[in-house]
N, C-alpha and C. Protein backbone atom coordinates (compact mmCIF):
# COMPACT_ATOMS: atom_id res chain seq x y z
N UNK A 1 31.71 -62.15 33.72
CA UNK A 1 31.84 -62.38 32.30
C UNK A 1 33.32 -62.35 31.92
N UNK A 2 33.76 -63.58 31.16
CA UNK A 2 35.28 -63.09 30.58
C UNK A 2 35.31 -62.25 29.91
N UNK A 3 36.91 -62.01 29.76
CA UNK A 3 37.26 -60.98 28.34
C UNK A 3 36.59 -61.31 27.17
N UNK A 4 37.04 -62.83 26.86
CA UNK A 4 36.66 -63.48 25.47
C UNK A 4 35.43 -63.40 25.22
N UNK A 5 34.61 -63.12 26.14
CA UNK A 5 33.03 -63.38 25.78
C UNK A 5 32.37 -62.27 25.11
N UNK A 6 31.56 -62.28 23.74
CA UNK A 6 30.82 -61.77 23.23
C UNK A 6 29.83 -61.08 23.93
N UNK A 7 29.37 -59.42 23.70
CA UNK A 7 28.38 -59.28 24.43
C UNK A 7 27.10 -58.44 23.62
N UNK A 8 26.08 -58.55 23.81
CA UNK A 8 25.00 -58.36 22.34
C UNK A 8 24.47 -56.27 22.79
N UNK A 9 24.85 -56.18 21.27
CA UNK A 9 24.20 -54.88 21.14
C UNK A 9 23.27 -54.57 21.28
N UNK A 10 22.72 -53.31 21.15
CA UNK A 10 21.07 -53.25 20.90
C UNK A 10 20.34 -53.51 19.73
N UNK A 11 21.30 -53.54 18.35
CA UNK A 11 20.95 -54.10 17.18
C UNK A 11 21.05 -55.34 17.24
N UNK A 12 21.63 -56.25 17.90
CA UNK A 12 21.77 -57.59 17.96
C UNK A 12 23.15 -57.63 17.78
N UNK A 13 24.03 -57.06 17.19
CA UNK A 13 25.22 -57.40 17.34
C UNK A 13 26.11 -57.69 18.68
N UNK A 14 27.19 -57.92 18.08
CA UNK A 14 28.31 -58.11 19.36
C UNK A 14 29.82 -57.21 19.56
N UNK A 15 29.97 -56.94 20.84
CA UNK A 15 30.93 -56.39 20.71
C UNK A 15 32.44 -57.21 20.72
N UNK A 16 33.59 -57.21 20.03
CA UNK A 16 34.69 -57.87 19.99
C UNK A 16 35.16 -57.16 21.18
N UNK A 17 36.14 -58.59 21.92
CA UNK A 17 36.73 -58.16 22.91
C UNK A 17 38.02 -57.47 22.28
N UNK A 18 37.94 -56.05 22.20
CA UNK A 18 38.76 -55.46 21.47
C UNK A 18 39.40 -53.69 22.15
N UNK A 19 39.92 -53.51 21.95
CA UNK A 19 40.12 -51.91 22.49
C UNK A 19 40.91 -51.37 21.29
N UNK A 20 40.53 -50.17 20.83
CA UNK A 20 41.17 -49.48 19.61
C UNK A 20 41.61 -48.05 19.99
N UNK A 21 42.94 -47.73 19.84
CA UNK A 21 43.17 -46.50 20.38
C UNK A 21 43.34 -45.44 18.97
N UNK A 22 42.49 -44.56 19.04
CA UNK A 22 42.28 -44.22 18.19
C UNK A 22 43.49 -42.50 17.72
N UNK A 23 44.04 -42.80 16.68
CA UNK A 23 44.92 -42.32 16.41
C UNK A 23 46.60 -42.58 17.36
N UNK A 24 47.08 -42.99 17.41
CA UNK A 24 48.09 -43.33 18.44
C UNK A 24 49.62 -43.38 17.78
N UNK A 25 49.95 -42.39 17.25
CA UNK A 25 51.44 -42.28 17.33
C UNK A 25 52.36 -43.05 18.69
N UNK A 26 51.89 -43.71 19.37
CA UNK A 26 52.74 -43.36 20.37
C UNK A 26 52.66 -45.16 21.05
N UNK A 27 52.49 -45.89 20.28
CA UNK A 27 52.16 -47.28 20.04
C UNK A 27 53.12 -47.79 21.11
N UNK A 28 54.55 -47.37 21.15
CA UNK A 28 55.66 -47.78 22.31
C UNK A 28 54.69 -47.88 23.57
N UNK A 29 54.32 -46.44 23.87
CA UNK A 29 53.73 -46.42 25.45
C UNK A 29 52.52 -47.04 25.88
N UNK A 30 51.81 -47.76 24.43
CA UNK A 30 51.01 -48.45 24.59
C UNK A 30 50.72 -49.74 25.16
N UNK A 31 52.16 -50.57 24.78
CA UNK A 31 52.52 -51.52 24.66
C UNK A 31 52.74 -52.55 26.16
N UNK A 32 52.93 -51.75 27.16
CA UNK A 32 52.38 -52.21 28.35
C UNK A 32 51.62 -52.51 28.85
N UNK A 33 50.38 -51.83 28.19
CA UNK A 33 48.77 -52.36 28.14
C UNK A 33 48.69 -53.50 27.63
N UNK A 34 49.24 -53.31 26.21
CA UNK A 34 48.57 -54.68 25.51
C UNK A 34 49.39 -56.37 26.00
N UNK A 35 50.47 -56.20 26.86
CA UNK A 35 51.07 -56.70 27.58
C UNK A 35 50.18 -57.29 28.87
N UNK A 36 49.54 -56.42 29.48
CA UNK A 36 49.15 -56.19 30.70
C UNK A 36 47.24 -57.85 30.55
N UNK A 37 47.34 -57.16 29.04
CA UNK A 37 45.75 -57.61 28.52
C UNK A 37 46.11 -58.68 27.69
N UNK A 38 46.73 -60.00 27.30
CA UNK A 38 46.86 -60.50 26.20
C UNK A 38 45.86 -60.98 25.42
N UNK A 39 44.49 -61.37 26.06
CA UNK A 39 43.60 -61.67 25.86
C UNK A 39 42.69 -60.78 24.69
N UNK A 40 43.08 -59.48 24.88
CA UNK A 40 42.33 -58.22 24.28
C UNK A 40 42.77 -58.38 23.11
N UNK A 41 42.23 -57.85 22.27
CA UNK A 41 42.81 -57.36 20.75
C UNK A 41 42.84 -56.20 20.88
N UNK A 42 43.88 -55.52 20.18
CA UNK A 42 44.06 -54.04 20.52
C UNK A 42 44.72 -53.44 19.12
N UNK A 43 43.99 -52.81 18.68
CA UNK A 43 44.03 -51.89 17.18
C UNK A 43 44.47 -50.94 17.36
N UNK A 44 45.44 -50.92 16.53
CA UNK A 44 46.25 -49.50 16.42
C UNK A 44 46.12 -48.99 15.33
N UNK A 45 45.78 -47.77 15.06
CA UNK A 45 45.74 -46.60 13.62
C UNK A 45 46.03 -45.42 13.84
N UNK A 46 46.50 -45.29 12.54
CA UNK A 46 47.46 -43.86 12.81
C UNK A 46 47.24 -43.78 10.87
N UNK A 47 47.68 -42.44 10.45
CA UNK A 47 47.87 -41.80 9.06
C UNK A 47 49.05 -42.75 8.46
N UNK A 48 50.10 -43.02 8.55
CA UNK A 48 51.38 -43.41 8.16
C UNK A 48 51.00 -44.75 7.36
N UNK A 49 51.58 -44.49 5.94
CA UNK A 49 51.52 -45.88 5.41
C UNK A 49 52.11 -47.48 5.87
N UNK A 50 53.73 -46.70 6.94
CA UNK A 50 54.38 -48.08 7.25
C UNK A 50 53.67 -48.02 8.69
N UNK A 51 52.68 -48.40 9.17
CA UNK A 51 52.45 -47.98 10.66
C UNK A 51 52.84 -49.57 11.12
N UNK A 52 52.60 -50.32 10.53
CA UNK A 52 52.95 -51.68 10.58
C UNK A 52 54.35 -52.06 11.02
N UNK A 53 55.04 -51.80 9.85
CA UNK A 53 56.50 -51.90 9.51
C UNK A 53 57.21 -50.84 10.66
N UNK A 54 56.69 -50.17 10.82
CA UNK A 54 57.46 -49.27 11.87
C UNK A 54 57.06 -49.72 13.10
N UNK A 55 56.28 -50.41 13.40
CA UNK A 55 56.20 -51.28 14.69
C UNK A 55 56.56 -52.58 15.07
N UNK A 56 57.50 -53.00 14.19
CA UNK A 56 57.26 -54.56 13.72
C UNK A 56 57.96 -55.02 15.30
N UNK A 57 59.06 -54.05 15.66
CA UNK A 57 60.20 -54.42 16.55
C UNK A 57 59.12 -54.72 17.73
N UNK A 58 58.65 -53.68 17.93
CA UNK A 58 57.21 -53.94 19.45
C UNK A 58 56.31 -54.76 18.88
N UNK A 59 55.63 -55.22 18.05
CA UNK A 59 54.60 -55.55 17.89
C UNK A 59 54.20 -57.08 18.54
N UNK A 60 53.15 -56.86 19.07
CA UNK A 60 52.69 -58.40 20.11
C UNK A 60 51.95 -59.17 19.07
N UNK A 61 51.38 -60.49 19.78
CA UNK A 61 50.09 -61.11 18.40
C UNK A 61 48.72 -60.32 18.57
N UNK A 62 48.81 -59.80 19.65
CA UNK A 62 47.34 -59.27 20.16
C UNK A 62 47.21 -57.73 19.35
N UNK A 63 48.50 -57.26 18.83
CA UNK A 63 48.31 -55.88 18.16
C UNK A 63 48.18 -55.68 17.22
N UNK A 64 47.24 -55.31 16.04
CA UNK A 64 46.83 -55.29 14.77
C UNK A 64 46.94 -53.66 14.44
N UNK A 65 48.09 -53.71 13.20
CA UNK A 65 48.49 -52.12 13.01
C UNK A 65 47.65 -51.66 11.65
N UNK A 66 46.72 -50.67 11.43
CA UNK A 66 45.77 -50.36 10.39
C UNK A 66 46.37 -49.09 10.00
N UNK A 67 46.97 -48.73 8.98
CA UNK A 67 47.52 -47.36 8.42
C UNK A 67 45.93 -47.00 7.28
N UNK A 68 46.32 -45.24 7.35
CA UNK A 68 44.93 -44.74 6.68
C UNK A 68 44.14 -43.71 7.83
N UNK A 69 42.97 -43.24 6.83
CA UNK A 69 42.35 -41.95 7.58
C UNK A 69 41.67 -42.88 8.66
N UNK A 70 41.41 -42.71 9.63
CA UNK A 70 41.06 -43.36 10.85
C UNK A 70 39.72 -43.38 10.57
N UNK A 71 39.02 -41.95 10.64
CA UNK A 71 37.49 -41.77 10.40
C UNK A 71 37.22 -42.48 9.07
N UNK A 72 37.51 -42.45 8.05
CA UNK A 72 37.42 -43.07 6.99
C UNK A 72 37.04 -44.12 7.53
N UNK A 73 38.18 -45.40 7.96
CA UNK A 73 38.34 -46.82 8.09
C UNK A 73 36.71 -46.81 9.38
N UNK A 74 36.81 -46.26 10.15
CA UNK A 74 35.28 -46.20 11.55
C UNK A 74 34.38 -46.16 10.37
N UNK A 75 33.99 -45.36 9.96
CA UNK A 75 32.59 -45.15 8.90
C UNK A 75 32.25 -46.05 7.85
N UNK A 76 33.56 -46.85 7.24
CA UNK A 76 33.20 -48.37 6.29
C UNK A 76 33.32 -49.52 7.12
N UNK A 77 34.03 -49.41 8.50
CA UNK A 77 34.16 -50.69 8.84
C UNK A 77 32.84 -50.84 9.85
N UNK A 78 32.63 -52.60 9.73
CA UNK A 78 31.57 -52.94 10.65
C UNK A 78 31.95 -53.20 12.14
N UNK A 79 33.35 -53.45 12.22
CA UNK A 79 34.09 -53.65 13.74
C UNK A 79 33.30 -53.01 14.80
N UNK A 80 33.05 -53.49 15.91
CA UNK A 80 32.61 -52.82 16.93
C UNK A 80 33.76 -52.92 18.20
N UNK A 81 33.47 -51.90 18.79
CA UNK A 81 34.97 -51.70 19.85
C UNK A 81 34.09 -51.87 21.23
N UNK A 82 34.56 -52.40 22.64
CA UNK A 82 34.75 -52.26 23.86
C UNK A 82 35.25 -50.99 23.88
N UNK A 83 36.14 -50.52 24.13
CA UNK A 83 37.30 -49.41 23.83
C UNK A 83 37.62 -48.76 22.83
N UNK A 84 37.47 -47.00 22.99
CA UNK A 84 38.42 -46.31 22.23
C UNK A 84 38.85 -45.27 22.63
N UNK A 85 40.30 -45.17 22.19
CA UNK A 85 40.92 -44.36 23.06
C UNK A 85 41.83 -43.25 21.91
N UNK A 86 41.14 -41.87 22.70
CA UNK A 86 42.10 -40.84 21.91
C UNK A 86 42.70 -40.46 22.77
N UNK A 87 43.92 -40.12 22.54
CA UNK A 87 45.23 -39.58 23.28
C UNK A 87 46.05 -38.55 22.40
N UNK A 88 45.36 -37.51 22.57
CA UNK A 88 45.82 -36.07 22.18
C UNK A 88 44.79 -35.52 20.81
N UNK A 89 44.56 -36.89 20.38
CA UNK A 89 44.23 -36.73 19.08
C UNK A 89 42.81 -35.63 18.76
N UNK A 90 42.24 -35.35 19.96
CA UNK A 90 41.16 -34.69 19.78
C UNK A 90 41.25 -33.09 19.68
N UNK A 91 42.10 -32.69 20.31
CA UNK A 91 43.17 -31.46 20.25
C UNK A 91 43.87 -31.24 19.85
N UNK A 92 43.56 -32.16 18.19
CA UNK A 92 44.55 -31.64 17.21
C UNK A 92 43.80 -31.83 16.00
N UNK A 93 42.37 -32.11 15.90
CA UNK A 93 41.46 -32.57 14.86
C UNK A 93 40.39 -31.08 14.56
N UNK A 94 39.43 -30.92 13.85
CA UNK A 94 38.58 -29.95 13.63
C UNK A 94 37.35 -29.85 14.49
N UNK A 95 36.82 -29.40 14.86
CA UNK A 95 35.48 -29.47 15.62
C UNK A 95 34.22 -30.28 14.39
N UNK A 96 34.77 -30.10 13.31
CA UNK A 96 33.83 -30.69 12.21
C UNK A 96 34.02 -32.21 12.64
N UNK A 97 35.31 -32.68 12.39
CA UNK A 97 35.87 -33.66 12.25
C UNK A 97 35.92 -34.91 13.97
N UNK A 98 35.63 -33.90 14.72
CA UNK A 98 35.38 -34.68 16.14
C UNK A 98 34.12 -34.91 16.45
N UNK A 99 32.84 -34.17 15.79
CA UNK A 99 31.51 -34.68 16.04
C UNK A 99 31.37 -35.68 14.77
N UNK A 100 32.20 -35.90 14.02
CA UNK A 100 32.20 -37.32 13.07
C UNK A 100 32.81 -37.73 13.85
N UNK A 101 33.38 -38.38 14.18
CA UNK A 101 33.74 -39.38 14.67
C UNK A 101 33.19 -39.66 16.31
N UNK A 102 32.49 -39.03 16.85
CA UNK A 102 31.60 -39.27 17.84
C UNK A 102 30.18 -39.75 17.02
N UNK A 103 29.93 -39.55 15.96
CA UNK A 103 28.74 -39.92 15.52
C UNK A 103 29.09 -41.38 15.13
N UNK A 104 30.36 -41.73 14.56
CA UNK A 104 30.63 -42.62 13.39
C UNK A 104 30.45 -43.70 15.09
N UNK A 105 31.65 -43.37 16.22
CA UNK A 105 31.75 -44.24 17.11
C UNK A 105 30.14 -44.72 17.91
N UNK A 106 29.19 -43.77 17.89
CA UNK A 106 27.73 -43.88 18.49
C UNK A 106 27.60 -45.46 18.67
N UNK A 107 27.51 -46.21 18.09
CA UNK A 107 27.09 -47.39 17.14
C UNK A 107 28.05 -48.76 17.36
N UNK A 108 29.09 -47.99 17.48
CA UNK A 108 30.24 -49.24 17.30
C UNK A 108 30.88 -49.50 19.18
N UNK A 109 30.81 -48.55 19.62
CA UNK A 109 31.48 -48.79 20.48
C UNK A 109 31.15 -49.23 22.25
N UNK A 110 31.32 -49.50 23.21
CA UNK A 110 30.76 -49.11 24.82
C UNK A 110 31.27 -47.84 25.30
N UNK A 111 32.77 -47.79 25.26
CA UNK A 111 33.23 -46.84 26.13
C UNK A 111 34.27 -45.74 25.36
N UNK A 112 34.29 -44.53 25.40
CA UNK A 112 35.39 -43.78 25.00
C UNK A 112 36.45 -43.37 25.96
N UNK A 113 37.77 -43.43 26.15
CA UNK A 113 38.40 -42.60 26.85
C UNK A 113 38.73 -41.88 26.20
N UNK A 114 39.25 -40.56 26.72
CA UNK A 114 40.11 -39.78 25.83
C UNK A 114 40.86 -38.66 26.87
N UNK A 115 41.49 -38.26 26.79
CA UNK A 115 43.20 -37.49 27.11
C UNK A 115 43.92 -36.91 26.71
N UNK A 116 44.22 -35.40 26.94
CA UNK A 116 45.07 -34.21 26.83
C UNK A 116 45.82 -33.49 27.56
N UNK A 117 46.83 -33.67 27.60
CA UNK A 117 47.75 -32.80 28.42
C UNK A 117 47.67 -31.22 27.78
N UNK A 118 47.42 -30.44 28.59
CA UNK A 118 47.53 -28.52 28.12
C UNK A 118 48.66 -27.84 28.68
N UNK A 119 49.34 -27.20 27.84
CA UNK A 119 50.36 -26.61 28.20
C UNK A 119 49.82 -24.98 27.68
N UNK A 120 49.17 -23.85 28.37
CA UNK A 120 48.37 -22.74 27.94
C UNK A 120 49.73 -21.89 28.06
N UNK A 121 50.31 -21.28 26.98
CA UNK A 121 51.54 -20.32 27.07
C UNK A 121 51.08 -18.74 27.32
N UNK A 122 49.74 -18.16 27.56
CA UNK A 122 49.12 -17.18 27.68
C UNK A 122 47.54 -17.20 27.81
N UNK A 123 47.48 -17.50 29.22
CA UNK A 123 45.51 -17.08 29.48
C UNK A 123 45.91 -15.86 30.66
N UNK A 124 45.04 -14.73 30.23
CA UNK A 124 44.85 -13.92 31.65
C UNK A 124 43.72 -14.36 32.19
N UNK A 125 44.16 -15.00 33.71
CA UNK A 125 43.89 -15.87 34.53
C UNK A 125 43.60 -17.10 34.46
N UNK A 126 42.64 -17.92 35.17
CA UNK A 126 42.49 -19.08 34.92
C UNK A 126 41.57 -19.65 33.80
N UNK A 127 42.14 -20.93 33.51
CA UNK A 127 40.74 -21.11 32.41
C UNK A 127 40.36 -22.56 32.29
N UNK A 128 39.03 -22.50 32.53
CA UNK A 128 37.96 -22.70 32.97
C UNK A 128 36.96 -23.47 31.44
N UNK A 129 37.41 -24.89 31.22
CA UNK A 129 37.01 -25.38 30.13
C UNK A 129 35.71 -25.58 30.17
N UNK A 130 35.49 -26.05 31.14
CA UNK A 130 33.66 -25.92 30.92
C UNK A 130 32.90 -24.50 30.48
N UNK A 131 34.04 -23.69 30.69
CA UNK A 131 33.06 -22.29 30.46
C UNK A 131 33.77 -22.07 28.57
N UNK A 132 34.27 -22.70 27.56
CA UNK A 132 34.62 -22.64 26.07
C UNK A 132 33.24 -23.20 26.22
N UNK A 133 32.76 -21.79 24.69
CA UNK A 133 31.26 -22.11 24.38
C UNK A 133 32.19 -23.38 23.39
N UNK A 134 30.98 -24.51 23.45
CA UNK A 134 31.33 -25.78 22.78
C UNK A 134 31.60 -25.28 21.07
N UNK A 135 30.68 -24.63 20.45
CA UNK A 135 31.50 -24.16 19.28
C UNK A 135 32.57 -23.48 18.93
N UNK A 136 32.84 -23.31 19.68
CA UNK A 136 34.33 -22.24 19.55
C UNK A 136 35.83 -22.96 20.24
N UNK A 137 35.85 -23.54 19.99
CA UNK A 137 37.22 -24.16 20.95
C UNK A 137 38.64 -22.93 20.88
N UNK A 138 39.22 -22.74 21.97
CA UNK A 138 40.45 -22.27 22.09
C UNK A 138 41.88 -22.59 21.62
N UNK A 139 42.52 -22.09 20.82
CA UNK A 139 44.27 -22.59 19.81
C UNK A 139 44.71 -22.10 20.72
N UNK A 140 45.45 -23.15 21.04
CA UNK A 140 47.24 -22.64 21.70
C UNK A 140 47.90 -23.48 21.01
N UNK A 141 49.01 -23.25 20.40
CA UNK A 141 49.74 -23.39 19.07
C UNK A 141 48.79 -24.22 18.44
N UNK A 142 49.70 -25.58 18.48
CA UNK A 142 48.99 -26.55 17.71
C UNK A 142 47.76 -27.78 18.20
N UNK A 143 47.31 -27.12 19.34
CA UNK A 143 46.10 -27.84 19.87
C UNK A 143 45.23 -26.85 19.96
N UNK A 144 44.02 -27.73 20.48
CA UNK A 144 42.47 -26.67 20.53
C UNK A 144 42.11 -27.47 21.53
N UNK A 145 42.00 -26.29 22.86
CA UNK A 145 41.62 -27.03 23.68
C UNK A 145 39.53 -26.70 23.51
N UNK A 146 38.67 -27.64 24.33
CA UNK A 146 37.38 -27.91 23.62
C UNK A 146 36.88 -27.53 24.93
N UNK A 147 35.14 -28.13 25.09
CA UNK A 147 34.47 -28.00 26.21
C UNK A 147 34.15 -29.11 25.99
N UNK A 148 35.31 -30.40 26.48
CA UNK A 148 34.62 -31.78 26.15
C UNK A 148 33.32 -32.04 26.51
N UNK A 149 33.28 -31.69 27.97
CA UNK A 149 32.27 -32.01 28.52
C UNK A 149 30.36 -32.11 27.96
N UNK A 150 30.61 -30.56 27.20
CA UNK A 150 29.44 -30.57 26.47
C UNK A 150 29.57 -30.89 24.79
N UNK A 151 30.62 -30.97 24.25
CA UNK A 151 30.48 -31.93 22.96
C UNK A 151 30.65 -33.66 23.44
N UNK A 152 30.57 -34.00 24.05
CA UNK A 152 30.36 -35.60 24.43
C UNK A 152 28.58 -35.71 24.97
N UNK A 153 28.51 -34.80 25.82
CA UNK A 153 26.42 -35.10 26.16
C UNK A 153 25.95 -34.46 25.20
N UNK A 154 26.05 -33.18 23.77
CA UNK A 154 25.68 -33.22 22.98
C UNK A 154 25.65 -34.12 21.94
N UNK A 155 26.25 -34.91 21.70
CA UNK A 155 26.41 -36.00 20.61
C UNK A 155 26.18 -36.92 21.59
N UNK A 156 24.85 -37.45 23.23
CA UNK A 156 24.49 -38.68 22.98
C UNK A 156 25.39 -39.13 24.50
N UNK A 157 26.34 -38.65 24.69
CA UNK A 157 27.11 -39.61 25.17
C UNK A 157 27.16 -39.57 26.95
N UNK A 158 26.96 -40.32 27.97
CA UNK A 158 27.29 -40.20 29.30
C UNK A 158 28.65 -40.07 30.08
N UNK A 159 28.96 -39.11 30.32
CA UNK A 159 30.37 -38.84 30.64
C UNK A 159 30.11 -39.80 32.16
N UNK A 160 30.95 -40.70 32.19
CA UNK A 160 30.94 -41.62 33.98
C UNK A 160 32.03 -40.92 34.34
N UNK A 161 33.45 -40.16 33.76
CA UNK A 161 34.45 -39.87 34.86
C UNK A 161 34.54 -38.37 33.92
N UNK A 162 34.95 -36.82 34.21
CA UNK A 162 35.51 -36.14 33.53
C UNK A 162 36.14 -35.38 34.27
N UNK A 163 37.36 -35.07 34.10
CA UNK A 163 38.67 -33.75 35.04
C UNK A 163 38.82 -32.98 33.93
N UNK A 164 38.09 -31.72 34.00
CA UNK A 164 39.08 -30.84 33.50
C UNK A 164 38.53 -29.13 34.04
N UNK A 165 39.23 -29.20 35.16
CA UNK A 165 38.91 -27.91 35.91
C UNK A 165 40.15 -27.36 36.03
N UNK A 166 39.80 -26.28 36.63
CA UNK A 166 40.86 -24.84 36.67
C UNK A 166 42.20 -25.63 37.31
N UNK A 167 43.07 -24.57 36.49
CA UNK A 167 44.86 -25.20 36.38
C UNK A 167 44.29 -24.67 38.47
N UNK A 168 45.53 -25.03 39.52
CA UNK A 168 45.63 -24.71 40.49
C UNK A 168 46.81 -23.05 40.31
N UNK A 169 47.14 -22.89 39.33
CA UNK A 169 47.63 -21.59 38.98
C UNK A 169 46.52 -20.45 38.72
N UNK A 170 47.15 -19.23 39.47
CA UNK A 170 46.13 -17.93 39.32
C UNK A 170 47.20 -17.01 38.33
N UNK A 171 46.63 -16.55 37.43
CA UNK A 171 47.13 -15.37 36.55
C UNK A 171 48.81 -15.94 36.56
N UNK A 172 49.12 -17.04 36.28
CA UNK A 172 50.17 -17.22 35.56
C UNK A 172 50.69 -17.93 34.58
N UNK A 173 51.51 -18.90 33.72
CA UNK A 173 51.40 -18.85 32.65
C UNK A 173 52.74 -19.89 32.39
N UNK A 174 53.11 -21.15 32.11
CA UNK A 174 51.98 -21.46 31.48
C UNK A 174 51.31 -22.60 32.15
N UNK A 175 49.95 -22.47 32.24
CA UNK A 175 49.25 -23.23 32.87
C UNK A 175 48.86 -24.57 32.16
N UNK A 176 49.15 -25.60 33.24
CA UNK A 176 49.73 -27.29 32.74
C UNK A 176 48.53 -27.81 33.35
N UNK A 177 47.81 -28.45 32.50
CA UNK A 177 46.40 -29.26 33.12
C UNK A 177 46.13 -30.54 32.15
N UNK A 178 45.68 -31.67 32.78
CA UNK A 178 44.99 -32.53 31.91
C UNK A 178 43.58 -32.58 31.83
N UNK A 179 43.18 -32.63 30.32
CA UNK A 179 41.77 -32.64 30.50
C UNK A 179 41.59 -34.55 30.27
N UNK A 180 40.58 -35.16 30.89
CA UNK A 180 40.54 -36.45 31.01
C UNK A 180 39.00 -37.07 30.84
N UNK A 181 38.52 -38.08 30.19
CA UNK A 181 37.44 -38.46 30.56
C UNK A 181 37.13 -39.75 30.09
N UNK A 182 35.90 -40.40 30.28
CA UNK A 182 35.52 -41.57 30.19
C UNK A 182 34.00 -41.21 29.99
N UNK A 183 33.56 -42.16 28.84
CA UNK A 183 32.33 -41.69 28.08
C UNK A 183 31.43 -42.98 27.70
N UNK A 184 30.34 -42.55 28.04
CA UNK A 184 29.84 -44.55 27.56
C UNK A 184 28.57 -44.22 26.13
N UNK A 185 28.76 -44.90 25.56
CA UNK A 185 27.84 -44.67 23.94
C UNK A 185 26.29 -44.73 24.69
């Protein structure tokens, strides 16, 4: 099947050959992808009113810049995604606010990735994300790290790839891990 080709939902719809990275400050490092894909359409959103204007210098034809609450724009829009991709953004949102937008995406999308780098400045010993009861997520400064694993098959979803096991550090500090995964609606 090509890129370009339409492919039918279970409502009858279709999905756009599209990938949306969802929340993405970081649109520069993106930009090799959308390079890589010209074919793709690739949505970028972020909070910032100029998200546009502040990209104008990178911006490809294939990149469409949407400023505004992200979840907002998912919950009125009818767009359906191939792709969406959070990159940090989930470890920095509410636990309220991440099972919306796993609900809002249910519907719209095939595949989720999503990606966190952890930098833990104090765990005594190792830690062990699958073992964060899923309601309670863990603050280290300004992230929360989660138990992706079980808020993605609670809200529905098939995890096909997930890493996020014990740092290879014992009782020291600070322990540097990525949590990583790939999720299909």
């Amino acid at each position: 099947m090509s890129e370009t080709e339409k492919k039918p939902m279970a409502d009858g719809a279709t999905f756009q050959p599209t990938a949306f990275f969802g929340l993405p400050s970081d649109v520069q490092a993106n930009r090799p992808l959308c390079q890589e894909f010209p074919a793709i359409h690739w949505g970028m959103m972020d909070f910032p009113s100029n998200l546009e204007e502040a990209n104008r210098d990178i911006a490809l034809d294939n990149m469409t810049f949407i400023s505004g609450y992200p979840l907002e724009y998912l919950e009125n829009s009818t767009t359906k995604y191939d792709i969406v991709r959070f990159n940090r953004a989930l470890g920095l949102i509410g636990l309220k606010q991440v099972r919306t937008y796993l609900k809002a995406l249910k519907e719209k999308t095939r595949i989720i990735v999503f990606g966190k780098a952890c930098k833990i400045l104090f765990e005594s010993g190792n830690l062990d994300v699958d073992e964060i009861p899923e309601d309670t997520p863990r603050s280290y400064k300004s992230f929360l790290v989660r138990n992706y694993r079980k808020l993605f098959e609670t809200a529905g979803y098939t995890l096909l790839h997930y890493d996020g096991q014990l740092s290879p550090q014992i009782n020291a500090t600070p322990l540097c891990f990525l949590i990583r995964g790939v999720a299909r609606a």
